[in-house]
Protein backbone atom coordinates (compact mmCIF):
# COMPACT_ATOMS: atom_id res chain seq x y z
CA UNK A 1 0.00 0.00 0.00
CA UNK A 2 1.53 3.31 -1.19
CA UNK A 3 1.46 6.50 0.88
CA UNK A 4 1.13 9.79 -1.34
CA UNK A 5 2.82 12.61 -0.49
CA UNK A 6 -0.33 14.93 0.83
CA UNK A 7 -0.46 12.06 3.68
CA UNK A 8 3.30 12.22 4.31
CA UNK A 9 2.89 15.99 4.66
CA UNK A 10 0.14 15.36 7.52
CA UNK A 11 2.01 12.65 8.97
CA UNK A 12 4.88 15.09 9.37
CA UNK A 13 2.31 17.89 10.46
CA UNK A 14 1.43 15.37 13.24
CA UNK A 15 4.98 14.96 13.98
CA UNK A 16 5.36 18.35 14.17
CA UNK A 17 2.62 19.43 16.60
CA UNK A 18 3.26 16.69 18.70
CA UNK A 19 6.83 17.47 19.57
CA UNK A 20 6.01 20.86 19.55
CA UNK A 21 3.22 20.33 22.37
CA UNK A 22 5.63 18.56 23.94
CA UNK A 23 8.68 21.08 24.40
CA UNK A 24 5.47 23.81 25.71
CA UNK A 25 4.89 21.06 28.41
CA UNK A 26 8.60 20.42 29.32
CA UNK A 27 8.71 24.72 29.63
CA UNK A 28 5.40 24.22 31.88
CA UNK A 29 7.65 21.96 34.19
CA UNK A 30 10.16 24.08 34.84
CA UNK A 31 7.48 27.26 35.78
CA UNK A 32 5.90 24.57 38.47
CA UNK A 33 5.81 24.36 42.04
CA UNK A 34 3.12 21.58 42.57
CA UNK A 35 4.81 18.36 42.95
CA UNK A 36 1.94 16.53 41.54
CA UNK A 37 1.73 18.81 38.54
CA UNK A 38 5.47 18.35 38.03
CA UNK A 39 5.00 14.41 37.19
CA UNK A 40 1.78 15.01 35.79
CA UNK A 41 3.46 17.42 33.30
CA UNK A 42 6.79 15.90 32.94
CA UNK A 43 4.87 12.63 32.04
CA UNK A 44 2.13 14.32 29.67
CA UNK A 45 5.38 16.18 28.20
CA UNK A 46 7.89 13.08 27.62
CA UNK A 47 4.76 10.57 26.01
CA UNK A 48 4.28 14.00 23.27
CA UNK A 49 8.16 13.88 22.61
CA UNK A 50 7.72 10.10 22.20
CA UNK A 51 4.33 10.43 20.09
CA UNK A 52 6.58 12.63 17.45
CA UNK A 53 9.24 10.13 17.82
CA UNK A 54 6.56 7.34 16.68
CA UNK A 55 5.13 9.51 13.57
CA UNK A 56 8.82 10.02 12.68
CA UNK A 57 8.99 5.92 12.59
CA UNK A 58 5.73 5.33 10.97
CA UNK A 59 6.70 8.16 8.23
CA UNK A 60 10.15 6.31 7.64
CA UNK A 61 8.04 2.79 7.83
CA UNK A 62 5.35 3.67 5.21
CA UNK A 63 8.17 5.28 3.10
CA UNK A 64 8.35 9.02 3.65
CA UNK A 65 10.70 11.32 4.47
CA UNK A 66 10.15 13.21 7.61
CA UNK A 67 10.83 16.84 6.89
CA UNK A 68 11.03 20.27 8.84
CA UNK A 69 7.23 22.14 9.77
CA UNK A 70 7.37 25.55 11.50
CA UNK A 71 3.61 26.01 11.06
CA UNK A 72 2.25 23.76 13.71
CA UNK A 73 -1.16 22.87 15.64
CA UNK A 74 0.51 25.22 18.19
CA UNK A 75 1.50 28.16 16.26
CA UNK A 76 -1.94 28.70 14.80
CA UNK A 77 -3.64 28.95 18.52
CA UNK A 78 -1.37 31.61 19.12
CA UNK A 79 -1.58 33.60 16.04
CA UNK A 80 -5.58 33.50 16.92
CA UNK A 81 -5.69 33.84 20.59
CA UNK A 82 -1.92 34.69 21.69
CA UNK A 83 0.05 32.88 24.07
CA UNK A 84 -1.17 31.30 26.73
CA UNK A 85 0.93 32.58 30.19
CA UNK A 86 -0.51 30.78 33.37
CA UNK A 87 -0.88 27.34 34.10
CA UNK A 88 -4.44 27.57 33.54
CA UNK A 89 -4.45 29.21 29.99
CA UNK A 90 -1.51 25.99 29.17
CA UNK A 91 -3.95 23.23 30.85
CA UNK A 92 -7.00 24.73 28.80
CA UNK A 93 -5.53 24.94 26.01
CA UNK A 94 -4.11 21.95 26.30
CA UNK A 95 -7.36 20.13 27.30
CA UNK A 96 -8.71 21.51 23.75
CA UNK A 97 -6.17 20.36 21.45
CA UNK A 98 -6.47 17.09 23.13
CA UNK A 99 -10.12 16.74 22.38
CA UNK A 100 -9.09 17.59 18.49
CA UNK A 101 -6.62 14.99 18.78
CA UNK A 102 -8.68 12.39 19.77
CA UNK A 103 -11.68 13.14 17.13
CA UNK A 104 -9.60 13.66 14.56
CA UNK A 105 -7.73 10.81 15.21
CA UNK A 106 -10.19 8.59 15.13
CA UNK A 107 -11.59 10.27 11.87
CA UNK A 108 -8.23 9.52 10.40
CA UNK A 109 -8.74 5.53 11.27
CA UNK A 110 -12.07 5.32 9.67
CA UNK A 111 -11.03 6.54 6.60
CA UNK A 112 -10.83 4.27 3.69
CA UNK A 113 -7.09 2.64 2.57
CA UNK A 114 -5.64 3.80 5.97
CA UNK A 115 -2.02 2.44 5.98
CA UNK A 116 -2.05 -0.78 8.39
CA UNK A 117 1.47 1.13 10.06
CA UNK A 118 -0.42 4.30 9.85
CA UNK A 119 -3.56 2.79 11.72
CA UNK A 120 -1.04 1.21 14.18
CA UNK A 121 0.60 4.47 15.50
CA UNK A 122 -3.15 6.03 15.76
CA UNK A 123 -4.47 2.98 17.81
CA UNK A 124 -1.45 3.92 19.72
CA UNK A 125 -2.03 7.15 19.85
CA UNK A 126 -5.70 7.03 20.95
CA UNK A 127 -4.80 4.86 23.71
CA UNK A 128 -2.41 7.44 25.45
CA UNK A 129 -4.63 10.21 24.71
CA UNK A 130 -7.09 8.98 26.90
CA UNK A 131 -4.49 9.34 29.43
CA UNK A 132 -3.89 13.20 28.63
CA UNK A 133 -7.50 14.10 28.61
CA UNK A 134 -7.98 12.48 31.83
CA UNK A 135 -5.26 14.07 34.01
CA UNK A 136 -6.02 17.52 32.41
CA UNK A 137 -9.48 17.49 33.16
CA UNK A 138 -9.02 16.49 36.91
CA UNK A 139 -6.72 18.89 36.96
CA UNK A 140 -9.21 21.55 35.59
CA UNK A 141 -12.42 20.29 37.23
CA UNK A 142 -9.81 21.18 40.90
CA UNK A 143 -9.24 24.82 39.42
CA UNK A 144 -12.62 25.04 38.75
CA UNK A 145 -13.57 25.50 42.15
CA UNK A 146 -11.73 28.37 42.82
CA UNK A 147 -11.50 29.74 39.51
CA UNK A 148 -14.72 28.51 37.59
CA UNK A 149 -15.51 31.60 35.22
CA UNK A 150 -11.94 31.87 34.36
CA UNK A 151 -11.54 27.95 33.49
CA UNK A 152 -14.91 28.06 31.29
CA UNK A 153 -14.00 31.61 29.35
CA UNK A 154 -10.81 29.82 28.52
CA UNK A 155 -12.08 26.46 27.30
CA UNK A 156 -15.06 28.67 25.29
CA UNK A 157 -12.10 31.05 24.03
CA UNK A 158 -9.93 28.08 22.92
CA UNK A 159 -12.96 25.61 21.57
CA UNK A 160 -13.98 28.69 19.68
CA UNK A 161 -10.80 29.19 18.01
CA UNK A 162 -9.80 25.62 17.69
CA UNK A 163 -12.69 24.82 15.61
CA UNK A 164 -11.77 27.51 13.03
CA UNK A 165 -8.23 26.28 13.25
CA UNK A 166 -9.48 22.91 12.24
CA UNK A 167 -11.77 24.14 9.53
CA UNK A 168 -8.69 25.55 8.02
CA UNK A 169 -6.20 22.96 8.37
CA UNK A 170 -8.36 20.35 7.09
CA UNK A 171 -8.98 22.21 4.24
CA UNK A 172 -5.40 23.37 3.57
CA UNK A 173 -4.23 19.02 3.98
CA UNK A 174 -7.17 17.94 1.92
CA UNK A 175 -8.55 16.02 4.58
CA UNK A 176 -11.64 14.28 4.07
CA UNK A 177 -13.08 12.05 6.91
CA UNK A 178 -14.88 8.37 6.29
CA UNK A 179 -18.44 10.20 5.81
């Protein structure tokens, strides 16, 4: 089964965002106090670094070439809503792209001809997601407490924008789910 080169360029756009999402995590770590937050993020952080490590693989396995990308996942939330500064703005954020992750994901499996190496990484993937969107949201639901209006303008500010994001990327990498 052949790979063309508009999936190789999302494969590597995957690779891209991944690693990218991780180094923002591993710069999270060293702004924390909060011992638990320190695992949680130094874990969330290293499985990212590893996920872009396992698209590099699969890109080499199917036949590609990884490749640079400066215009990541990341770099579009901040053109739209800036950077995100506090822990809470990171972690909602965060909890967003996640959620993409994970649908789009799972779009990408369903659709027809799916590499069997390609599939295998986003099985993978899905799995460990799970993981992220857990810990995150725990972690939110706590601030939420304390901080409840700020936590749900956040998530509202950065569903809003992701979903344009989206809309845009899939149209710019031609991608069309299993409808």
């Amino acid at each position: 089964m052949i790979v063309d080169n508009a999936e190789i360029s999302l494969l590597n756009f995957y690779r891209a965002s991944e690693l990218h999402g991780g180094l923002i995590l591993g710069q999270m770590v060293r702004r924390t106090r909060d011992p638990d937050l320190i695992l949680q993020l130094t874990r969330h952080s290293a499985e990212e670094v590893m996920h872009a490590q396992l698209w590099t693989e699969t890109i080499f396995a199917v036949g590609g070439r990884p490749g640079p990308v400066r215009d990541t996942y990341q770099n579009r939330y901040v053109e739209r809503v800036g950077t995100p500064i506090s822990t809470l703005e990171v972690l909602a954020l965060t909890q967003v792209f996640e959620r993409r992750v994970y649908r789009h994901f799972m779009l990408h499996l369903r659709r027809p001809n799916v590499h069997p190496t390609v599939a295998v990484t986003l099985r993978r993937m899905l799995e460990e997601e799970k993981g992220h969107l857990s810990w995150v949201k725990e972690w939110l639901d706590e601030q939420s407490r304390d901080h409840g209006i700020e936590v749900r303008d956040a998530m509202r500010r950065y569903a809003a924008a992701d979903q344009n994001i989206y809309d845009a990327l899939t149209a710019e990498y031609g991608f069309r789910s299993a409808a």
